[in-house]
N, C-alpha and C. Protein backbone atom coordinates (compact mmCIF):
# COMPACT_ATOMS: atom_id res chain seq x y z
N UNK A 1 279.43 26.68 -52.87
CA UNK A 1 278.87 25.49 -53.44
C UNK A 1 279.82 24.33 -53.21
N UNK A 2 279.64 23.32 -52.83
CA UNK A 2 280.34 22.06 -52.43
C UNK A 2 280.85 21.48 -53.40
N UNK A 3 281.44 20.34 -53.54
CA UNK A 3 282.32 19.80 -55.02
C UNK A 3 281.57 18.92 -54.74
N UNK A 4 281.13 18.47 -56.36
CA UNK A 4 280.59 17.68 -57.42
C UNK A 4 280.77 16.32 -56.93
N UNK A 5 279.49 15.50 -57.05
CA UNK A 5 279.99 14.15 -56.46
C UNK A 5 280.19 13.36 -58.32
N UNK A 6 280.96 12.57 -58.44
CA UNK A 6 280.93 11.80 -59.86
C UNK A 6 279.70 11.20 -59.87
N UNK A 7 279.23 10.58 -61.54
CA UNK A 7 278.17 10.35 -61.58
C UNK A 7 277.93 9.02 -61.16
N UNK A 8 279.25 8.61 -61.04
CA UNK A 8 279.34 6.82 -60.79
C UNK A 8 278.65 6.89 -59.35
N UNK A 9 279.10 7.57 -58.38
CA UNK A 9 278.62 8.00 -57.02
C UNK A 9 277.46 8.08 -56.57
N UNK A 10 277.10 8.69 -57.44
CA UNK A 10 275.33 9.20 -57.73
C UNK A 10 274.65 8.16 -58.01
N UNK A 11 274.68 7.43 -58.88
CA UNK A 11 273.76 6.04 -59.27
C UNK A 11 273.88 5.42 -58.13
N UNK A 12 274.86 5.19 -57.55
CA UNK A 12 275.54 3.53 -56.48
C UNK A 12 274.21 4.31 -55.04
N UNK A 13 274.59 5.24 -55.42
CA UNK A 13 273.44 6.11 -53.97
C UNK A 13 272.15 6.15 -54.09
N UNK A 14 271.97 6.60 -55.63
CA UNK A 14 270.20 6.09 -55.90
C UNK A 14 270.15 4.73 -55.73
N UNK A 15 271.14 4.12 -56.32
CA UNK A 15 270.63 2.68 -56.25
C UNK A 15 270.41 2.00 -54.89
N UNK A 16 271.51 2.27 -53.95
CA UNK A 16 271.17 1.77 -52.57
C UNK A 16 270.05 2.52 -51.76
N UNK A 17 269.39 3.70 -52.44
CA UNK A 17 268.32 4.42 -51.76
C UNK A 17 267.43 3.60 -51.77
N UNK A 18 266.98 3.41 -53.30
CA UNK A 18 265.83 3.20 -54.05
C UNK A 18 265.45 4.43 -54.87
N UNK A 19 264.26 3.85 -55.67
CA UNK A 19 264.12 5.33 -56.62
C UNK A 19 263.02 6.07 -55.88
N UNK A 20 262.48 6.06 -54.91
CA UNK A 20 261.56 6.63 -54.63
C UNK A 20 261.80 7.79 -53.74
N UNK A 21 263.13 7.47 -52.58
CA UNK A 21 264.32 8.29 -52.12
C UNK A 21 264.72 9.31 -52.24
N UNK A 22 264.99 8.54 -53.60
CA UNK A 22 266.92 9.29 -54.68
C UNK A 22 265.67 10.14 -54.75
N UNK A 23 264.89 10.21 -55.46
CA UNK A 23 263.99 11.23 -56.50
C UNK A 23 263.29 12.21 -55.27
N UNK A 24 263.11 12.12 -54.33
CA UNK A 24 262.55 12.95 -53.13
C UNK A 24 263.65 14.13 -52.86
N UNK A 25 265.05 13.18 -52.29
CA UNK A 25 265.94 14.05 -51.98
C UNK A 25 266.65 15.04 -53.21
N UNK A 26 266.45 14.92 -54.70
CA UNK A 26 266.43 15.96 -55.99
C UNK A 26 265.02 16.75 -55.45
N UNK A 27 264.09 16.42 -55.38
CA UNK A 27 262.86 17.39 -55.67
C UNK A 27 262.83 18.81 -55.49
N UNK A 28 262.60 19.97 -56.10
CA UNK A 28 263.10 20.68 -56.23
C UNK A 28 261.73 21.62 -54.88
N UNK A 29 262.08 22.55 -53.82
CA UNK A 29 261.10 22.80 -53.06
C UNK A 29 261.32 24.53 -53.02
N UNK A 30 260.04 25.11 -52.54
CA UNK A 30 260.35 26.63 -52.26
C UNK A 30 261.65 26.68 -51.84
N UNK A 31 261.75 26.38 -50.33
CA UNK A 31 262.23 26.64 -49.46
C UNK A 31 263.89 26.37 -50.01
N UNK A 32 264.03 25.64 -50.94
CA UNK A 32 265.47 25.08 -51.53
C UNK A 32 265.44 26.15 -52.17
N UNK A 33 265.00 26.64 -53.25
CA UNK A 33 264.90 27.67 -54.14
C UNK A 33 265.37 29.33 -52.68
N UNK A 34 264.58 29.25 -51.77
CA UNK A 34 264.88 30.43 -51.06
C UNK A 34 266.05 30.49 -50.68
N UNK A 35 266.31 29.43 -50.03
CA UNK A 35 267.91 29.31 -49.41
C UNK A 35 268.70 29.48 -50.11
N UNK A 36 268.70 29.08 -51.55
CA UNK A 36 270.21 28.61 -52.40
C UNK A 36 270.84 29.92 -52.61
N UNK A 37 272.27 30.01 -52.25
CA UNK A 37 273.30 31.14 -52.13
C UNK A 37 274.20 30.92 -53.46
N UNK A 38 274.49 31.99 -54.18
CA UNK A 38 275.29 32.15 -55.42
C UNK A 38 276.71 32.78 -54.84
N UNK A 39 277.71 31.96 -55.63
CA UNK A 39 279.04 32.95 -55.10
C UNK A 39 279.11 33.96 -55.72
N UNK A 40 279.56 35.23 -55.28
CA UNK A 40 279.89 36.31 -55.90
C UNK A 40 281.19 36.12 -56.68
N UNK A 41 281.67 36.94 -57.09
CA UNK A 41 283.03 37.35 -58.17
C UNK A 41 283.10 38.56 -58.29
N UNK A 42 284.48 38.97 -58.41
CA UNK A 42 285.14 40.16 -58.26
C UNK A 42 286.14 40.24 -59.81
N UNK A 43 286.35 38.98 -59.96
CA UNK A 43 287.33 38.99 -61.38
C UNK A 43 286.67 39.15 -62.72
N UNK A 44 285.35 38.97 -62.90
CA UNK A 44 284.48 38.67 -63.61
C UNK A 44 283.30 39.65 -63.96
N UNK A 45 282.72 39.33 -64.82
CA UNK A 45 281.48 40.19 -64.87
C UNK A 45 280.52 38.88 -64.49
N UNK A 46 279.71 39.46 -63.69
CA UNK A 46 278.93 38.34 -62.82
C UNK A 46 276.83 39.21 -62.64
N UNK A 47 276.02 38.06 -62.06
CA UNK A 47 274.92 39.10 -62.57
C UNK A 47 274.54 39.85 -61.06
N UNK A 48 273.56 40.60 -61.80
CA UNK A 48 272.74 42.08 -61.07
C UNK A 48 272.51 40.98 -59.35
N UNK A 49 272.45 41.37 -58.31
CA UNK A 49 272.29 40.42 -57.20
C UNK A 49 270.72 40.49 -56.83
N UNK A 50 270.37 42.12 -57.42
CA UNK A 50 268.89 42.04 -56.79
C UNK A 50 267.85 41.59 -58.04
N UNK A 51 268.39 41.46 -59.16
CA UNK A 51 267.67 40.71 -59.84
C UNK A 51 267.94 39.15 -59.76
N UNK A 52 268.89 38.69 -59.46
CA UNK A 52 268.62 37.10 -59.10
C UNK A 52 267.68 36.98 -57.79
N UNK A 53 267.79 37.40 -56.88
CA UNK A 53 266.93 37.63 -55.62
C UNK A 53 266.09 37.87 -55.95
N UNK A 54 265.21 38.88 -57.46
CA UNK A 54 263.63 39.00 -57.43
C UNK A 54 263.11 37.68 -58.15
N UNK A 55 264.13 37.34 -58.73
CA UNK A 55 263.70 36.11 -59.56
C UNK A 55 263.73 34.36 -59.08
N UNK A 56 263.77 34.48 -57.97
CA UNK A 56 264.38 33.30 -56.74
C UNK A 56 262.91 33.51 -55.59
N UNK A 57 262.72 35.18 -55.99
CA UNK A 57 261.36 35.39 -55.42
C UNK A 57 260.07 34.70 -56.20
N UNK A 58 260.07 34.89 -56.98
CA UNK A 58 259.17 34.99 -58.07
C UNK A 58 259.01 33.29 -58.17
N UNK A 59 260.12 32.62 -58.32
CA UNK A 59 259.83 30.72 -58.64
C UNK A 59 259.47 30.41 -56.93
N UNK A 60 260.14 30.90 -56.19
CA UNK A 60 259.57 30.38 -54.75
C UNK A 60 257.74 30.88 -54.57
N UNK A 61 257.42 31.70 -54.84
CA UNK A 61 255.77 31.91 -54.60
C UNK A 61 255.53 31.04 -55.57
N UNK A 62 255.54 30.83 -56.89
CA UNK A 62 255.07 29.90 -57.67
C UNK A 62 255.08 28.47 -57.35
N UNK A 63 256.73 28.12 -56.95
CA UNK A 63 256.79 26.77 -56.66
C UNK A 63 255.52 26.68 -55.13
N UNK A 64 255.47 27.53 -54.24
CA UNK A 64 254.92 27.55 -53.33
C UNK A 64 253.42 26.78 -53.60
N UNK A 65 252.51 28.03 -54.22
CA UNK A 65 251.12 27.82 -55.40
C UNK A 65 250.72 26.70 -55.84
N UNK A 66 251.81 26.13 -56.42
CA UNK A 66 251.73 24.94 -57.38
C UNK A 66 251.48 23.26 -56.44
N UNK A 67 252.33 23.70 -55.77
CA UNK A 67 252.42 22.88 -54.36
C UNK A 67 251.06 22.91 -53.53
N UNK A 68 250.30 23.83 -53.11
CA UNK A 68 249.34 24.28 -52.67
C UNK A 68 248.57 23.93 -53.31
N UNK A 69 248.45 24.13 -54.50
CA UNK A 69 247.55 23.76 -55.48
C UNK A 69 247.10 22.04 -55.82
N UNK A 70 248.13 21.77 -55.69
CA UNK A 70 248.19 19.76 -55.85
C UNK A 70 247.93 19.26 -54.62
N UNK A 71 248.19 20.02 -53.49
CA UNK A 71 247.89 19.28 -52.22
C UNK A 71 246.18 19.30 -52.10
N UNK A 72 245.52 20.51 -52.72
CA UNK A 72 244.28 20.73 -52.29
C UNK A 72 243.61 20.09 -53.24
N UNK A 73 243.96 19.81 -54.53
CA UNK A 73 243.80 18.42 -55.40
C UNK A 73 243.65 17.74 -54.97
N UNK A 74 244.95 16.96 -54.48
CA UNK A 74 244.81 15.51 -53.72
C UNK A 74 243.68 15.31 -52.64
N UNK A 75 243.30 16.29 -51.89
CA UNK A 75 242.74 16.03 -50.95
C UNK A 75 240.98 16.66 -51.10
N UNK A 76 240.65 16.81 -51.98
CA UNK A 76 239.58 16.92 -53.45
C UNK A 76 239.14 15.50 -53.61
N UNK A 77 240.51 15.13 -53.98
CA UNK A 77 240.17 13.81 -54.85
C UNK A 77 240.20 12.63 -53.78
N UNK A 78 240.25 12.97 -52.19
CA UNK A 78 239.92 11.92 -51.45
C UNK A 78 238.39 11.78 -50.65
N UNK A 79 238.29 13.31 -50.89
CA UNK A 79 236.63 13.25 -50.05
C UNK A 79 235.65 12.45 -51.06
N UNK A 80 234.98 11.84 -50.39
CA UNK A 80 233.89 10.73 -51.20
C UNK A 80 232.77 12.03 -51.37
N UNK A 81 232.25 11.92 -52.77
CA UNK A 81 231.23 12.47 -53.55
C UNK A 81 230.15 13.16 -52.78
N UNK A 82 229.63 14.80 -52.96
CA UNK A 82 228.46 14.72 -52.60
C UNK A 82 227.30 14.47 -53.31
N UNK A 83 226.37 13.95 -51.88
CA UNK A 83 225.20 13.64 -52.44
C UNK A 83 224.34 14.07 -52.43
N UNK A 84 223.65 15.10 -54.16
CA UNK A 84 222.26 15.79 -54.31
C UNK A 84 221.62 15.94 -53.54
N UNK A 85 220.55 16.03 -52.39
CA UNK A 85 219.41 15.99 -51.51
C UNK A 85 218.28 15.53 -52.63
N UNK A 86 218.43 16.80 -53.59
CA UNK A 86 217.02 17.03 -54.77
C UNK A 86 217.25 16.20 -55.73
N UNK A 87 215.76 15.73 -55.89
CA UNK A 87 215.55 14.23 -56.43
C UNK A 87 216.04 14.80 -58.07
């Protein structure tokens, strides 16, 4: 995991983004969820690996769904109305 940017850092970057940006590049996506790597530990008691992996499974099909789900919304809500035939 990379080191922490300060928060002062963070604003000056949304701010020169814009908010429409800043808030894209947070958005949280399957594919972020699939990728993201946990460090292990050896000094520590640390958790089960194949239960973080089923559970990284489990929000990625969902986040997937949900996504799927709003896109086919949106594009619902752009086709113009049908129209009855029967009077």
């Amino acid at each position: 995991m990379g080191k922490k940017r300060p928060a002062w850092q963070t604003r000056l970057t949304d701010f020169v983004k814009g908010p429409d940006e800043a808030a894209h590049e947070r958005r949280l996506t399957p594919e972020a969820v699939r990728d993201r790597k946990f460090a292990t530990t050896r000094l520590t008691q640390g958790y089960a690996v194949q239960e973080v992996d089923a559970f990284l499974d489990q929000v990625t099909n969902e986040l997937a769904r949900l996504i799927r789900e709003r896109d086919e919304a949106r594009a619902a809500a752009r086709r113009p109305p049908c129209e009855d035939p029967s009077p």
